[in-house]
C-alpha atoms as a PDB file:
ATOM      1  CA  UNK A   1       0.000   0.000   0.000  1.00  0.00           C
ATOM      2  CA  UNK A   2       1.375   3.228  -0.788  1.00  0.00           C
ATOM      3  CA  UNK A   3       1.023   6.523   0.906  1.00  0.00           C
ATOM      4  CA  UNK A   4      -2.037   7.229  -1.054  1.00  0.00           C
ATOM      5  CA  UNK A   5      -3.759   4.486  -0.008  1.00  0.00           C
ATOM      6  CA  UNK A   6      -2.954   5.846   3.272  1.00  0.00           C
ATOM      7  CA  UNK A   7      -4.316   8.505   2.670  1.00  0.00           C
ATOM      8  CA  UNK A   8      -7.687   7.554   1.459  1.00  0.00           C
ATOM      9  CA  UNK A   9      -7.908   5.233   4.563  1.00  0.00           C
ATOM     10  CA  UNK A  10      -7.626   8.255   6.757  1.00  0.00           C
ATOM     11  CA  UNK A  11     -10.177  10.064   4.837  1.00  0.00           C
ATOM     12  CA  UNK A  12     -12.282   7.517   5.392  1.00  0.00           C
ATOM     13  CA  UNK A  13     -11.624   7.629   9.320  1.00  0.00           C
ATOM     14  CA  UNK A  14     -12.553  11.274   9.174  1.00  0.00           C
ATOM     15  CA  UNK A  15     -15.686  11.307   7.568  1.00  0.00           C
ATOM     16  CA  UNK A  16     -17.041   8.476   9.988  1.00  0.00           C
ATOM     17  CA  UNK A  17     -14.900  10.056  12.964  1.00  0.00           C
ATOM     18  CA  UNK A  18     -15.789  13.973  12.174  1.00  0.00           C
ATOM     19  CA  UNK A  19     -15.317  14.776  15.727  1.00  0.00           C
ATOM     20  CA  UNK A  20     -12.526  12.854  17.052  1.00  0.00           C
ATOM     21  CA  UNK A  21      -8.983  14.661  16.929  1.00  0.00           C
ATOM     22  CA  UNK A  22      -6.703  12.543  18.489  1.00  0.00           C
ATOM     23  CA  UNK A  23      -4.537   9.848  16.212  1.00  0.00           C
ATOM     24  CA  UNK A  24      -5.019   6.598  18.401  1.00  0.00           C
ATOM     25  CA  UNK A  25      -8.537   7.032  18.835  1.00  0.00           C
ATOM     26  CA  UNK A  26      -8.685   7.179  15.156  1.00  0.00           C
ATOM     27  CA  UNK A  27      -6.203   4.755  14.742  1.00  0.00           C
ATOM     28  CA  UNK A  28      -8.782   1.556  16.950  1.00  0.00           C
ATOM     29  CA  UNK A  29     -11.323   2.400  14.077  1.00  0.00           C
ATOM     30  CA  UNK A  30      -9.307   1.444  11.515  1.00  0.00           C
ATOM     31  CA  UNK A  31     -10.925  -2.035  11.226  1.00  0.00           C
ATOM     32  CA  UNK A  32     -14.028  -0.464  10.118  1.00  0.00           C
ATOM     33  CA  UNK A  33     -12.655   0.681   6.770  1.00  0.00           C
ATOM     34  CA  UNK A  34     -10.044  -1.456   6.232  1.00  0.00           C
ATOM     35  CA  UNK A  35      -9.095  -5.147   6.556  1.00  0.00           C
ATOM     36  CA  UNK A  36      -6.065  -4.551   8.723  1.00  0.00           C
ATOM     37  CA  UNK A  37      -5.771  -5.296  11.896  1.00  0.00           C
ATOM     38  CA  UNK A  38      -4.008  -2.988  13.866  1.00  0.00           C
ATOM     39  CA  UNK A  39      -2.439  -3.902  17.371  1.00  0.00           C
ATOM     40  CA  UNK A  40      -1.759  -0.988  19.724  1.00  0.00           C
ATOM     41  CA  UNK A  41       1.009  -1.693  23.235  1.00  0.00           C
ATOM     42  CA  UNK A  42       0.146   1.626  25.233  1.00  0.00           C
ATOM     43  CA  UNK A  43       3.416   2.464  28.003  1.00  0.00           C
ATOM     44  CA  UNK A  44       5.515   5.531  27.679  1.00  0.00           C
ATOM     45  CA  UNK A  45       5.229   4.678  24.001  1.00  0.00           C
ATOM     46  CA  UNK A  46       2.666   3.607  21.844  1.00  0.00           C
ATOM     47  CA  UNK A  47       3.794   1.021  19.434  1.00  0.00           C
ATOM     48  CA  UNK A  48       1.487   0.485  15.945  1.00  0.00           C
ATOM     49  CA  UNK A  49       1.569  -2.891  14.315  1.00  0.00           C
ATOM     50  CA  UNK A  50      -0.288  -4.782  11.390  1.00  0.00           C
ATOM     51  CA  UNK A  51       0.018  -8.556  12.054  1.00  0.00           C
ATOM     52  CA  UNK A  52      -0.809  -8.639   8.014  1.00  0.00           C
ATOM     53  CA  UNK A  53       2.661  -7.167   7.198  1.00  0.00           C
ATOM     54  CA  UNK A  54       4.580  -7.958  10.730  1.00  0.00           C
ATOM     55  CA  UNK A  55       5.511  -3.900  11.240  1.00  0.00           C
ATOM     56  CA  UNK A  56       5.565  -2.153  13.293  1.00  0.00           C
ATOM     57  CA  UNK A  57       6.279   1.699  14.563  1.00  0.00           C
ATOM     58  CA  UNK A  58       6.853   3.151  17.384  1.00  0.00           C
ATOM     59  CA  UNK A  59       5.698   6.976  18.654  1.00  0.00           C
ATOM     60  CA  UNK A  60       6.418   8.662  21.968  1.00  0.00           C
ATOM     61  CA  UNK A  61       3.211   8.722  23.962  1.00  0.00           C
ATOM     62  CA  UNK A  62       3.100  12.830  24.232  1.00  0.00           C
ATOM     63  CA  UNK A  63       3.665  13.374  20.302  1.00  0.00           C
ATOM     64  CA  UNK A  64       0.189  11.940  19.740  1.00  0.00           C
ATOM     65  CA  UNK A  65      -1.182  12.922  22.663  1.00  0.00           C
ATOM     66  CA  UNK A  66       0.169  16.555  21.302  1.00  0.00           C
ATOM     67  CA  UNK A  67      -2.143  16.118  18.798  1.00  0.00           C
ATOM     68  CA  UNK A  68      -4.722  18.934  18.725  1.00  0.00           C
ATOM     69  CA  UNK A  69      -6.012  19.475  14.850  1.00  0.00           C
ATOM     70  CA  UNK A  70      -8.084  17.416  12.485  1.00  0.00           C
ATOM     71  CA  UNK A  71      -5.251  18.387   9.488  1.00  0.00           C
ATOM     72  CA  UNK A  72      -2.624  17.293  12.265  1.00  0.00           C
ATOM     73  CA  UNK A  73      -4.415  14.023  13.005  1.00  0.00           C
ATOM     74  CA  UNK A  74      -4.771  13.370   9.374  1.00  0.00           C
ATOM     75  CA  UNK A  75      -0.915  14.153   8.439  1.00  0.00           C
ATOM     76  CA  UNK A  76      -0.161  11.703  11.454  1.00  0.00           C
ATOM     77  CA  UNK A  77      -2.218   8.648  10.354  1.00  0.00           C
ATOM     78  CA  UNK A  78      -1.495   9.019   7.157  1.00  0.00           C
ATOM     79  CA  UNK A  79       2.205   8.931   8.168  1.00  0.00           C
ATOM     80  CA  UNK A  80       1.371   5.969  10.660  1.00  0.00           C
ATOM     81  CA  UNK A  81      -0.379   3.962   8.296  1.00  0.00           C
ATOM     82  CA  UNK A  82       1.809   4.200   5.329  1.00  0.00           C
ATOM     83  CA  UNK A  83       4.822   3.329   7.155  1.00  0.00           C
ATOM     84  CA  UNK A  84       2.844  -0.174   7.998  1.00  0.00           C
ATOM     85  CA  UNK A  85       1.695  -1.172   4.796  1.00  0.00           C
END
């Protein structure tokens, strides 16, 4: 998948999600527009994985937390799921 794709997948989040801001909350609805799977390990980090493609990225907890603006949330999925497809 390519960063496009990404980016259509996050689209999709936001039209069903039109009120949430905040990348991880985004992120656990993934499943509903996609057939990935994601896995999410919550500590001082958060750590995305895909079983599908076995990777997996890791952010700092506060960067996503940092998170305030629907363009910002976008840019950050976007980046999150292209890096794991």
């Amino acid at each position: 998948m390519n960063k496009h794709t990404a980016l259509e997948i996050t689209q999709k989040l936001r039209s069903i999600y039109v009120h949430q801001v905040r990348v991880a909350e985004l992120f656990l609805k993934i499943g509903e527009v996609t057939n990935l799977t994601p896995l999410i390990l919550t500590g001082n980090k958060t750590v995305f994985s895909f079983k599908e493609t076995g990777r997996s990225l890791t952010k700092v907890k506060k960067d996503i937390s940092a998170v305030k603006s629907t363009s910002q949330a976008d840019a950050v999925l976007a980046e999150i799921i292209a890096e794991l497809v």
